[in-house]
Protein backbone atom coordinates (compact mmCIF):
# COMPACT_ATOMS: atom_id res chain seq x y z
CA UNK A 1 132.21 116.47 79.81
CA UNK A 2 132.30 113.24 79.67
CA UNK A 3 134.37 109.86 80.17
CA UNK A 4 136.08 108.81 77.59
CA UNK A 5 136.60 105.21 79.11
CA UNK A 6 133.23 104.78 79.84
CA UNK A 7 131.99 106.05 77.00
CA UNK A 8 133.86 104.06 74.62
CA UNK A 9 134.77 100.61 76.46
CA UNK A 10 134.32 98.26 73.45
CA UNK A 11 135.69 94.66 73.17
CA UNK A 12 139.60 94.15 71.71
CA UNK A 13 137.87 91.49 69.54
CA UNK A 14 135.02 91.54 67.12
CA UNK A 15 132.32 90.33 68.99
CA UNK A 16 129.88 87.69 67.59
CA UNK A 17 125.89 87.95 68.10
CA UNK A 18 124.71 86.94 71.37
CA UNK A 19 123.20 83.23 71.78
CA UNK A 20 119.80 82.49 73.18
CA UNK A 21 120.22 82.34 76.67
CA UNK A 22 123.45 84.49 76.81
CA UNK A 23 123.78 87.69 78.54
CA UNK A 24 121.05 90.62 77.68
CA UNK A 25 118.56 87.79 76.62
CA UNK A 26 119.49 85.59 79.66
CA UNK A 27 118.55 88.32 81.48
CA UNK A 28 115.19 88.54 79.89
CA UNK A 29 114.25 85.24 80.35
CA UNK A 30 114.83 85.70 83.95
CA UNK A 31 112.91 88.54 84.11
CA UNK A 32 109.68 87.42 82.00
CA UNK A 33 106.97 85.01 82.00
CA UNK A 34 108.09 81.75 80.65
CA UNK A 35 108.41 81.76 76.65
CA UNK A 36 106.56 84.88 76.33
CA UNK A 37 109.42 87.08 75.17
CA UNK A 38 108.80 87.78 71.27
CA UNK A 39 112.16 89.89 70.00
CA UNK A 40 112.29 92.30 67.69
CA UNK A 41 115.25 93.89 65.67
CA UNK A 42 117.61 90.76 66.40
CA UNK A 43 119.21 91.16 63.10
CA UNK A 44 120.07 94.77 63.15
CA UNK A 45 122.81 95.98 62.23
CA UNK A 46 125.09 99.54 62.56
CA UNK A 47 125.00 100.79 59.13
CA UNK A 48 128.84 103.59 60.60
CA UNK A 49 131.65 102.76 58.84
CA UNK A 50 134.72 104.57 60.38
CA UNK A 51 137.51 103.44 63.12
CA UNK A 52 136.97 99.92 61.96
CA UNK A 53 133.13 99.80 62.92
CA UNK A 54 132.64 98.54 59.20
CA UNK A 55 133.94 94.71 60.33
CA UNK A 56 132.28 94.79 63.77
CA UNK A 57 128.68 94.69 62.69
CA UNK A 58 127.01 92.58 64.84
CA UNK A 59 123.64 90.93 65.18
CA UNK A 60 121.17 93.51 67.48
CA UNK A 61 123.98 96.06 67.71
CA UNK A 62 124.38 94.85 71.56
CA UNK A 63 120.61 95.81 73.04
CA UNK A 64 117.77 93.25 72.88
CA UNK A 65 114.68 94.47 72.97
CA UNK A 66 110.51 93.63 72.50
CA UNK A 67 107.82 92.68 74.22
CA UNK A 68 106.81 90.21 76.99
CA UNK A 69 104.81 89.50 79.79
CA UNK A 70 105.60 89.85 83.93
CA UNK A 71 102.78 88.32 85.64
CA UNK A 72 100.85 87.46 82.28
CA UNK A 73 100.55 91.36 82.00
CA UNK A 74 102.31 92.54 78.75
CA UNK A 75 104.84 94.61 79.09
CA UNK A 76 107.43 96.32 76.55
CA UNK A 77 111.06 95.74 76.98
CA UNK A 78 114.66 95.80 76.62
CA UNK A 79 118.38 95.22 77.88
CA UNK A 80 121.49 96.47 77.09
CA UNK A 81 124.87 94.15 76.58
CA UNK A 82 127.70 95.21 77.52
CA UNK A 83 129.31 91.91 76.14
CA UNK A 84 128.62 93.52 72.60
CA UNK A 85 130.71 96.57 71.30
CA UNK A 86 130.98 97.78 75.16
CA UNK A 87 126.79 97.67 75.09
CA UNK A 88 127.26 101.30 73.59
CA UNK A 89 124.46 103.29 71.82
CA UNK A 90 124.93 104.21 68.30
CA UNK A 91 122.22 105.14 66.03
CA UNK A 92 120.88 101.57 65.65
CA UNK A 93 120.60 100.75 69.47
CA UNK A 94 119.12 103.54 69.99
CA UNK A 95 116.73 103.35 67.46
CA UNK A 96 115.81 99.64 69.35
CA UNK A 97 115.45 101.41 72.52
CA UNK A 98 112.93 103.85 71.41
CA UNK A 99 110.95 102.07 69.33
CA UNK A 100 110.48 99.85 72.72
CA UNK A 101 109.38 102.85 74.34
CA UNK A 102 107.15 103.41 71.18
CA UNK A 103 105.48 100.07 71.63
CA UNK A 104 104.89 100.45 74.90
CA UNK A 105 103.23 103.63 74.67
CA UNK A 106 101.54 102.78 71.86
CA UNK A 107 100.08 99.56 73.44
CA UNK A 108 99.49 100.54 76.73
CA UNK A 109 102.10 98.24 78.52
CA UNK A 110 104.52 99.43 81.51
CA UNK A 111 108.22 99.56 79.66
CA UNK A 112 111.06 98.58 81.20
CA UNK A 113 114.60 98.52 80.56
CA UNK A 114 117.68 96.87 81.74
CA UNK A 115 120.85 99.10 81.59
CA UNK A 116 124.45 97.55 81.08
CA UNK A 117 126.04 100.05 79.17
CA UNK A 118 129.33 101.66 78.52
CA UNK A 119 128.00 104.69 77.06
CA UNK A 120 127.68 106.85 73.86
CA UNK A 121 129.62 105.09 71.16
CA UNK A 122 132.46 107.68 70.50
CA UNK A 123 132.98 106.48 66.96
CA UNK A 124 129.26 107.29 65.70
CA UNK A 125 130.07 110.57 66.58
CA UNK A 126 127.14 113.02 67.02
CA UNK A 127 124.59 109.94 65.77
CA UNK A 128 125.09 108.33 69.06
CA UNK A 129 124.31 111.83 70.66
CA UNK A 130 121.44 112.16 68.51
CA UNK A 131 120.11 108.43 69.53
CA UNK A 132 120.23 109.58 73.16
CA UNK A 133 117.56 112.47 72.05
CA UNK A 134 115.89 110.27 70.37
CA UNK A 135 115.50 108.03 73.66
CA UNK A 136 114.50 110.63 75.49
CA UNK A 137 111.88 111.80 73.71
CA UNK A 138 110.37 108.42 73.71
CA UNK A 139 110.97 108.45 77.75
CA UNK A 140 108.86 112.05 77.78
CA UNK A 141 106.25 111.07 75.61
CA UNK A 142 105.26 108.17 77.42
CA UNK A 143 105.84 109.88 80.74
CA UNK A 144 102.60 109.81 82.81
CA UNK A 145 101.31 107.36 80.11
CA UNK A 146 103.07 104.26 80.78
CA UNK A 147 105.06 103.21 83.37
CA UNK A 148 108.41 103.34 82.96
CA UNK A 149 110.90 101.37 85.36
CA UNK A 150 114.69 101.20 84.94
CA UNK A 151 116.85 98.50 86.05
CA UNK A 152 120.48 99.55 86.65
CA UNK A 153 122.81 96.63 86.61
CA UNK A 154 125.91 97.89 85.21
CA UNK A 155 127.13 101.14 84.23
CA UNK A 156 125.66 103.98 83.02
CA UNK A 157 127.40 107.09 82.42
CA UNK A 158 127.08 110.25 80.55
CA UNK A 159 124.13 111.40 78.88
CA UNK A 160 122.71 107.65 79.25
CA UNK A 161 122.05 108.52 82.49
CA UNK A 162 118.93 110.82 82.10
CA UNK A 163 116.77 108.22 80.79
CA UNK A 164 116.65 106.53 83.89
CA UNK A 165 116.24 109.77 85.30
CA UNK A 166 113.17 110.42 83.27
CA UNK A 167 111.68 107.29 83.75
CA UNK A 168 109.21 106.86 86.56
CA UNK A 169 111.40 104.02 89.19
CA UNK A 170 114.91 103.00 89.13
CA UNK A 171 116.19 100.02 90.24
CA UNK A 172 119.99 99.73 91.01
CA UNK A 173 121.75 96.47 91.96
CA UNK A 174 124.98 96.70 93.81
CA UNK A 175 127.38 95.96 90.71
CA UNK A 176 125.43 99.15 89.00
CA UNK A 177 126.76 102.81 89.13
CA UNK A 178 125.38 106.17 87.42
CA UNK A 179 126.89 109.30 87.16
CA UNK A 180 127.85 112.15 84.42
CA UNK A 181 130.90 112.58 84.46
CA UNK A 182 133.47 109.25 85.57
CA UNK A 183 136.43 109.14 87.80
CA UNK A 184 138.84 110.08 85.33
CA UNK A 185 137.03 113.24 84.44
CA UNK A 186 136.56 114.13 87.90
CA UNK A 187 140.04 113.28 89.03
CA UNK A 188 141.51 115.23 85.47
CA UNK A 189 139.10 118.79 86.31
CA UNK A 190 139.03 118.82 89.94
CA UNK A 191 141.76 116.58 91.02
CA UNK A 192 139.68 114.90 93.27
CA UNK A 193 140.39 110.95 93.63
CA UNK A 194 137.53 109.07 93.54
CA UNK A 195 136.04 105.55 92.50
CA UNK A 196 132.95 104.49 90.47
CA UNK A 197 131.09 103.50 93.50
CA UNK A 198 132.08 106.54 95.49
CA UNK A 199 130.89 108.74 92.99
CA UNK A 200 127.80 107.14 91.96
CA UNK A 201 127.00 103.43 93.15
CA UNK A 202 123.73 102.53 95.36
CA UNK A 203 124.63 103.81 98.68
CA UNK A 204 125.12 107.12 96.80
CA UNK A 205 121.95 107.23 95.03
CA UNK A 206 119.57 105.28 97.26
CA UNK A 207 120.53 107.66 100.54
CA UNK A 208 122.27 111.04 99.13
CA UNK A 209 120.75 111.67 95.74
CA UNK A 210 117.33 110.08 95.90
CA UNK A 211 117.94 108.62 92.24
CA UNK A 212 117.74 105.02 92.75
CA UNK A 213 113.82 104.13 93.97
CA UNK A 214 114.87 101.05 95.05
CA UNK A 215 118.37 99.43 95.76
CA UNK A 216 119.18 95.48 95.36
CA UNK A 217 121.92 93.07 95.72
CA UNK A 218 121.54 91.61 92.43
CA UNK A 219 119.41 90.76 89.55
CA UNK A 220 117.56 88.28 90.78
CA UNK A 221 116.12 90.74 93.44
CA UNK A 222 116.32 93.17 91.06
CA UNK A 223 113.27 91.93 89.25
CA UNK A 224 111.53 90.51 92.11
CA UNK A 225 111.07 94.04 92.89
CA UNK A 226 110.00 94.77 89.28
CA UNK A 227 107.78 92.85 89.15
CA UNK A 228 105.93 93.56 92.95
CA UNK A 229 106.66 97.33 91.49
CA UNK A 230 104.46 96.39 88.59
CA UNK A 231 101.90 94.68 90.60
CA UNK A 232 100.54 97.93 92.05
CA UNK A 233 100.59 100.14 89.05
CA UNK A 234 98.21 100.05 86.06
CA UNK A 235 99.00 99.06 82.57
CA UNK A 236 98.14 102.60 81.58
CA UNK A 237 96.86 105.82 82.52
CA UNK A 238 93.83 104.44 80.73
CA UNK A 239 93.01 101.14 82.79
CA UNK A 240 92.51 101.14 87.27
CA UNK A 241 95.45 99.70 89.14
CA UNK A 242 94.91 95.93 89.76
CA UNK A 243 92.70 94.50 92.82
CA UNK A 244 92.95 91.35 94.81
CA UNK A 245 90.84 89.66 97.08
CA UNK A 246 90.97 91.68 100.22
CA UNK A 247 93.51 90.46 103.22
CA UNK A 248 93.43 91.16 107.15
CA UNK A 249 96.32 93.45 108.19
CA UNK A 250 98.95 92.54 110.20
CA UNK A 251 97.79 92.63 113.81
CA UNK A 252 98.80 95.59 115.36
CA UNK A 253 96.95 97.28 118.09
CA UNK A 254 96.92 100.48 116.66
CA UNK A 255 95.58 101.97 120.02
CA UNK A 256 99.12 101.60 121.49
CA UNK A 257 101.17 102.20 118.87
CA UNK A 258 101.69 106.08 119.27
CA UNK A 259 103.00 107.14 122.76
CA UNK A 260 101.71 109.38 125.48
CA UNK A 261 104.78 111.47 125.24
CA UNK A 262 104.83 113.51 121.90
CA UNK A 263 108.16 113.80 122.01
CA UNK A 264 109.00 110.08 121.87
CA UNK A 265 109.50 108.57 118.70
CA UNK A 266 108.11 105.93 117.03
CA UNK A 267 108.05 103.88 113.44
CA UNK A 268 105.19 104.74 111.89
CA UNK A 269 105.73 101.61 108.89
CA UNK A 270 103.72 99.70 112.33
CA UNK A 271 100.55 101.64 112.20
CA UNK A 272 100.76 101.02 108.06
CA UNK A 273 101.25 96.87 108.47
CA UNK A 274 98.17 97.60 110.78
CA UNK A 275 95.61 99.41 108.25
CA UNK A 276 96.90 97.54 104.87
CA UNK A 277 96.25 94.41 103.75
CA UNK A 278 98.24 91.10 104.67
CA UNK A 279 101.08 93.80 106.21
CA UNK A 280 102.57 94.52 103.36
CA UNK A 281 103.87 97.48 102.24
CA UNK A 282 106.26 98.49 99.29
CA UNK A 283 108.15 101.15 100.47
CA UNK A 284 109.74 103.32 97.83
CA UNK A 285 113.17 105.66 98.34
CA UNK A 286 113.77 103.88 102.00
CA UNK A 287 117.29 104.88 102.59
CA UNK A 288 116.80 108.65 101.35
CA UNK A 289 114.85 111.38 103.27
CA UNK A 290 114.23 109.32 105.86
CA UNK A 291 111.57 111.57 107.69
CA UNK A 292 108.64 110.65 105.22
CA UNK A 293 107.71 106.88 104.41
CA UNK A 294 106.31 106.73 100.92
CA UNK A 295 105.03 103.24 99.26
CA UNK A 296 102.44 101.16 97.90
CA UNK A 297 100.22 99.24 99.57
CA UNK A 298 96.13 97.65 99.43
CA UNK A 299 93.53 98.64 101.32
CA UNK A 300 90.48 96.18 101.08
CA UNK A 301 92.00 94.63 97.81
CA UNK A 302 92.46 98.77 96.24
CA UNK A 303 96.06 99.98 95.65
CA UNK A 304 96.64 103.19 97.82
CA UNK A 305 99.79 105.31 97.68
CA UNK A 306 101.06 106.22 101.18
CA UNK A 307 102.96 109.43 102.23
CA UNK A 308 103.44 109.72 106.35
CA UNK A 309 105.66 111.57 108.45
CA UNK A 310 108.74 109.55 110.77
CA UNK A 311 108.66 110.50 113.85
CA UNK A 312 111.48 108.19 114.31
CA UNK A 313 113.70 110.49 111.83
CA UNK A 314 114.41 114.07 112.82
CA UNK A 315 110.86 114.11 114.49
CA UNK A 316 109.22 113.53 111.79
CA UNK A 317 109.98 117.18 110.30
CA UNK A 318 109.47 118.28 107.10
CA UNK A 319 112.26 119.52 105.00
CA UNK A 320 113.91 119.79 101.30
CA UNK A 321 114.33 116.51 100.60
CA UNK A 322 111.26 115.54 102.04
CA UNK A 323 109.22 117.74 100.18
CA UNK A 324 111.01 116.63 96.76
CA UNK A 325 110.60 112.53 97.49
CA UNK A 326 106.64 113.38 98.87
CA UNK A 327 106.05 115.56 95.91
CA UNK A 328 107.26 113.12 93.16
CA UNK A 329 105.36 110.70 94.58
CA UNK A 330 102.14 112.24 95.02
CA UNK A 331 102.60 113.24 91.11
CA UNK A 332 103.52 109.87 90.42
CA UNK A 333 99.93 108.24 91.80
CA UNK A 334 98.24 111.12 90.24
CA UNK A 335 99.05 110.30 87.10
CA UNK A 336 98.20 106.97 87.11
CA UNK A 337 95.01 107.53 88.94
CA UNK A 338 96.12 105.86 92.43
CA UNK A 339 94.24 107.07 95.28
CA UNK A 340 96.42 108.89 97.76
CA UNK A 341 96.68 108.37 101.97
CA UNK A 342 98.44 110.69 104.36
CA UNK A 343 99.38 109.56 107.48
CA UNK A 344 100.36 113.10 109.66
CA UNK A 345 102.41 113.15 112.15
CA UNK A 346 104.62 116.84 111.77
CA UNK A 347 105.88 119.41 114.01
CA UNK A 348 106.34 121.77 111.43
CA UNK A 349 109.45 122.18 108.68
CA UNK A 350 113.22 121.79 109.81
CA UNK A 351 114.44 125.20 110.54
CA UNK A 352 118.20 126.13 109.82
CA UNK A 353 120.02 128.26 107.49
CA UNK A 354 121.08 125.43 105.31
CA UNK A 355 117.06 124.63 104.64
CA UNK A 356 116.53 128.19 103.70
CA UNK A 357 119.59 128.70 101.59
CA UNK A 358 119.42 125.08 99.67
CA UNK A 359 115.87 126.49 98.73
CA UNK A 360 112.93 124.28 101.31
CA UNK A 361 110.35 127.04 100.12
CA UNK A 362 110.82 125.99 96.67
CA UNK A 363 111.03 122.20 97.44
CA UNK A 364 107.99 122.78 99.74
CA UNK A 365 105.73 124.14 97.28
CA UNK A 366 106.59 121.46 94.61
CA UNK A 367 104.97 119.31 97.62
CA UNK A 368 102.26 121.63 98.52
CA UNK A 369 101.68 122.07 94.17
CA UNK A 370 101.48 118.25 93.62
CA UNK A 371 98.66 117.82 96.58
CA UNK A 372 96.53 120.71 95.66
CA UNK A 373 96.77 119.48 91.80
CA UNK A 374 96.36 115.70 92.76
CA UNK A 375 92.95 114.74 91.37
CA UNK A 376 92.59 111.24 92.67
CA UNK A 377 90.58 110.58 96.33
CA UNK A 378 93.18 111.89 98.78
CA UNK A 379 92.10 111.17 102.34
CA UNK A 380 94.29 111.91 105.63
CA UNK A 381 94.46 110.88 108.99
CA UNK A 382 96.06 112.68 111.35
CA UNK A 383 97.73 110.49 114.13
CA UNK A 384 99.05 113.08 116.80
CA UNK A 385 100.18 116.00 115.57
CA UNK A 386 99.92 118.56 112.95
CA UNK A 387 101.26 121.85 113.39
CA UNK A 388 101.93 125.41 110.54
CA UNK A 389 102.51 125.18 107.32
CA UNK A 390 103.48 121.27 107.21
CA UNK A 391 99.86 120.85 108.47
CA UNK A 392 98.69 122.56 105.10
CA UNK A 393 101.10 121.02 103.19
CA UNK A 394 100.51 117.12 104.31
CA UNK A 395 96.68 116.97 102.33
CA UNK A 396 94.95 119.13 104.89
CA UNK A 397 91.28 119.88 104.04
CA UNK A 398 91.95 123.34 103.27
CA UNK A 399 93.86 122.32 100.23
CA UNK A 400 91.36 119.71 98.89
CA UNK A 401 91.67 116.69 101.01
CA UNK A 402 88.67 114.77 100.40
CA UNK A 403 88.44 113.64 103.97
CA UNK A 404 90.64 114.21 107.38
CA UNK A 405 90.08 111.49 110.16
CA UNK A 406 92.00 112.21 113.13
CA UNK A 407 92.67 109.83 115.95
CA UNK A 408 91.83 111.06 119.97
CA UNK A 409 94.44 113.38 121.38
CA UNK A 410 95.67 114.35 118.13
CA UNK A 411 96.64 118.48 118.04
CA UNK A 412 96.49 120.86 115.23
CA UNK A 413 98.10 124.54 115.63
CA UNK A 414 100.35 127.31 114.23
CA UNK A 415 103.35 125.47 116.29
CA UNK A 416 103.41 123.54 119.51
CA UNK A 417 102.11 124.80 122.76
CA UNK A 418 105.77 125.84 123.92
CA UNK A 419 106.69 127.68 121.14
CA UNK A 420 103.77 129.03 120.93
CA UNK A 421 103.56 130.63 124.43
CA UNK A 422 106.97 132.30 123.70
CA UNK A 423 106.05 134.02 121.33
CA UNK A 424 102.63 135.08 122.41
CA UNK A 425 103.37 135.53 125.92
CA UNK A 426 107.33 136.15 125.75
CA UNK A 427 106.52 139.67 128.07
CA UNK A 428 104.45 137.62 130.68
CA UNK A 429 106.90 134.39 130.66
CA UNK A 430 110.10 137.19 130.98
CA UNK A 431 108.16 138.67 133.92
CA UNK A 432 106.87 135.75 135.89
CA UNK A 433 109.24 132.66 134.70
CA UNK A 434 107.22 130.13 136.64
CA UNK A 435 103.99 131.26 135.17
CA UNK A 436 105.43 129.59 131.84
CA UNK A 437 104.05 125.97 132.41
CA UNK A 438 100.92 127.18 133.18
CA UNK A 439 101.04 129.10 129.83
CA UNK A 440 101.58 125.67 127.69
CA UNK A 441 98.99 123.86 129.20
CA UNK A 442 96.26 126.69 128.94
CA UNK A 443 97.40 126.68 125.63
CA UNK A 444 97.55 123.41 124.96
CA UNK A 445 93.96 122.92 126.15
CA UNK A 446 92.64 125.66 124.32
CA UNK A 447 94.14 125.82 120.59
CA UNK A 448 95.16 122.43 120.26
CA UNK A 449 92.72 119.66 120.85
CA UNK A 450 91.82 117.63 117.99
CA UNK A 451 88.26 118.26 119.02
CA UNK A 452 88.36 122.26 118.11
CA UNK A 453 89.68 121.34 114.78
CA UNK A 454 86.70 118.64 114.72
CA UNK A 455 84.04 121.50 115.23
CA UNK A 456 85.54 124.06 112.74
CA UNK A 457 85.45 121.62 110.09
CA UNK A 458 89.48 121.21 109.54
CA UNK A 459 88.96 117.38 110.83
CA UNK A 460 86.08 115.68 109.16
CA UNK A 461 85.95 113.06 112.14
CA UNK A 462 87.47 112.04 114.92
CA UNK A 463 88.28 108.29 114.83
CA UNK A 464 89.44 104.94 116.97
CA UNK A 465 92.63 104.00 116.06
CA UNK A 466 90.99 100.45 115.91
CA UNK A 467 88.40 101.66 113.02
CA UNK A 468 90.91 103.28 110.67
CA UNK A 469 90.89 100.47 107.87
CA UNK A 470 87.73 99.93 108.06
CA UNK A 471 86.98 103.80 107.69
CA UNK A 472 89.33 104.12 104.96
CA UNK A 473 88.43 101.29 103.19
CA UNK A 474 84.57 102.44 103.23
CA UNK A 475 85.71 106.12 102.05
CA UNK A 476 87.89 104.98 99.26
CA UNK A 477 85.24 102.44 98.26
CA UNK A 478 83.22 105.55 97.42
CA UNK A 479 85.26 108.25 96.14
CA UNK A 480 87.56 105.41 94.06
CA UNK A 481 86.62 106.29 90.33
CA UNK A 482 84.75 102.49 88.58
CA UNK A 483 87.02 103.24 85.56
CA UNK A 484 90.30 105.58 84.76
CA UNK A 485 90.41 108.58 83.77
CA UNK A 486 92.94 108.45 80.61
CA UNK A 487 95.79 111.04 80.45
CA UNK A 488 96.09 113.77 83.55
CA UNK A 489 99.81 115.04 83.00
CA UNK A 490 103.11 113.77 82.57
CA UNK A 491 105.73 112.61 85.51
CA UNK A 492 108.13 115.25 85.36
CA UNK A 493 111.78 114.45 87.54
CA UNK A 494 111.48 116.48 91.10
């Protein structure tokens, strides 16, 4: 179900056609290279002619859309205005929108779109359902293709929320909100009082849901980030991310960045700003799932994709959500032939009954399935610890890692020494309480050390913290395909 309000908020007055420099293409100028936006479909018109549609026809049937450039690299676009019959899509909007997509894919330029909309227009009837499919389909078939990045800066409710959802990034500003079903729906079916940010504004969707990639103040940051976003990804699936001239990482002395105690936390975005270039890091989905740092970064002038564990957030743990936001990612640079980094640092996965019952061993094999699949160089290094099944899951050799560095004093087991020894030795610890310590630290020394794991082959080398970029740079230099590899899959929504 749907709301009606949001779904059919049109203008009291006939509108007239938007001005250059007004609204949706104000937007687009803001957005774009300077003059480089060439419009298409500026004169189309609504061809419905019921509820008194036939005398509000205007000019681009409130969406402006074609192509442009961001960066001088051409790019496909649109933008919805909500100025103009309520921004609705009918038939003929949507029609714009796709053919966009079309153009895009078609071309081999990212696509993206600026959402302002109040939803399906009611008086098209089922056309304006039908121009939703049609929208996305486009989204699907360019999915894995092109990028696709959506810029939220209004509303967007209903069904015209799940092309967002199938894009590949969203970007929300803090006037924008997203949800199914509006307030009045809600409050009418459940009786539950709510507002429109509540229910689905930025905080909602850039910490509870995941949805939003990437939340802004306003448009201007909005596509700052969209176009730093586009920076790191390729055109296509068909050309190599672009390279720059290589930059010295922030300085960070690695060596002391992980403490003694491996209980104590620490940020692990510091030993990133120290490998990458110029320390400086994209992070994607920041406020959600807070235990694994995903982003975008250059090594040596090379894009890299970045997955690491937090140890400043719930140790650093693996759970549900984490699995979900690492595994869309992973698919993500897979697709468009970005080489992956893990950065390991993981006691394990959360344990609780509300892991097991909101489904973790599904959400951890969608991780586990997007690793083992990924076919670009995926290299890992593991920083202190790495211990059961989030060892195997985090691009450990066994599941096709193309190299594991580890740094000194790094541990890799079945679980940590204490929990360990209580379940091996429970009898003898039960017996002989004080022997327990001396238990752990047998243990400790003989499972754990990095340098066991070094011998057996699990860890390819064990590293100085002070030669990690330049190891990575040199391994990546070699395994880094010298042109793309065209089509691997699609991006499907985690």
């Amino acid at each position: 179900m749907s709301d009606p309000v949001l779904l059919a908020e049109t203008p009291a007055a006939a509108p007239t056609a938007l001005a250059p420099g007004d609204g949706a293409r104000d937007r687009l100028a803001s957005l774009l290279d300077n003059s480089s936006f060439v419009e298409l479909g500026a004169n189309r018109q609504h061809r419905a002619s019921a509820f008194g549609l036939e005398d509000r026809r205007p000019d681009g049937d409130g969406v402006v859309a074609g192509t442009g450039r961001i960066a001088a690299r051409p790019v496909a676009v649109y933008a919805q205005d909500r100025r103009v019959l309520g921004g609705s899509l009918g038939e003929a909007h949507a029609d714009k929108i796709a053919r966009t997509i079309q153009l895009g894919l078609s071309g081999g330029a990212p696509i993206v779109g600026i959402n302002d909309s109040g939803g399906a227009r009611i008086q098209e009837g089922v056309a304006s359902l039908d121009g939703y499919g049609q929208v996305f389909s486009a989204n699907v078939a360019a999915s894995g293709r092109v990028p696709q990045v959506a810029v939220l800066l209004g509303p967007c409710a209903g069904g015209a929320v799940y092309s967002p959802a199938l894009m590949d990034f969203v970007v929300m500003a803090d006037e924008a909100t997203m949800f199914l079903t509006g307030p009045r729906v809600v409050k009418a079916v459940t009786g539950e009082d709510i507002g429109p940010r509540e229910l689905g504004g930025p905080e909602v969707h850039g910490t509870r849901t995941g949805s939003a990639h990437f939340t802004v103040r306003d448009e201007a940051e909005a596509f700052a980030v969209v176009t730093d976003l586009l920076s790191y990804l390729p055109s296509s699936c068909d050309e190599l991310a672009p390279t720059t001239v290589p930059e010295a990482p922030a300085g960070v002395d690695l060596a002391t960045v992980i403490p003694t105690d491996d209980r104590q936390p620490y940020d692990v975005r510091t030993v990133i700003l120290g490998i990458v270039d110029g320390g400086r890091f994209l992070e994607v989905q920041r406020g959600w799932a807070r235990n694994l740092v995903i982003g975008f970064a250059r090594i040596e002038g090379q894009v890299v994709g970045i997955v690491a564990n937090q140890a400043a957030w719930l140790a650093g743990c693996l759970d549900l959500t984490a699995s979900e936001k690492g595994a869309r990612f992973v698919r993500t640079c897979d697709a468009f032939g970005i080489p992956l980094l893990a950065l390991v640092d993981v006691p394990g996965f959360l344990p609780g009954s509300s892991q097991e019952t909101q489904g973790v061993i599904r959400k951890g094999a969608k991780l586990l399935h997007a690793w083992t699949s990924a076919t670009v160089p995926r290299l890992t290094v593991v920083l202190r610890k790495a211990f059961g099944g989030a060892y195997i899951v985090m691009n450990s050799r066994s599941i096709g890692a193309d190299c594991v560095l580890a740094w000194p004093g790094a541990e890799l087991a079945v679980m940590g020494a204490e929990g360990a020894v209580d379940v091996v030795f429970r009898r003898q610890v039960e017996a002989d309480p004080s022997a327990r310590d001396q238990l752990v630290a047998d243990y400790r020394e003989q499972a754990m050390p990095v340098e066991l794991a070094a011998r057996r082959g699990s860890v390819d080398q064990v590293i100085d913290p002070a030669d990690t970029r330049r190891a990575l740079a040199g391994l990546f230099g070699t395994l880094s395909p010298s042109r793309a590899r065209g089509y691997v899959h699609d991006n499907l929504p985690q």
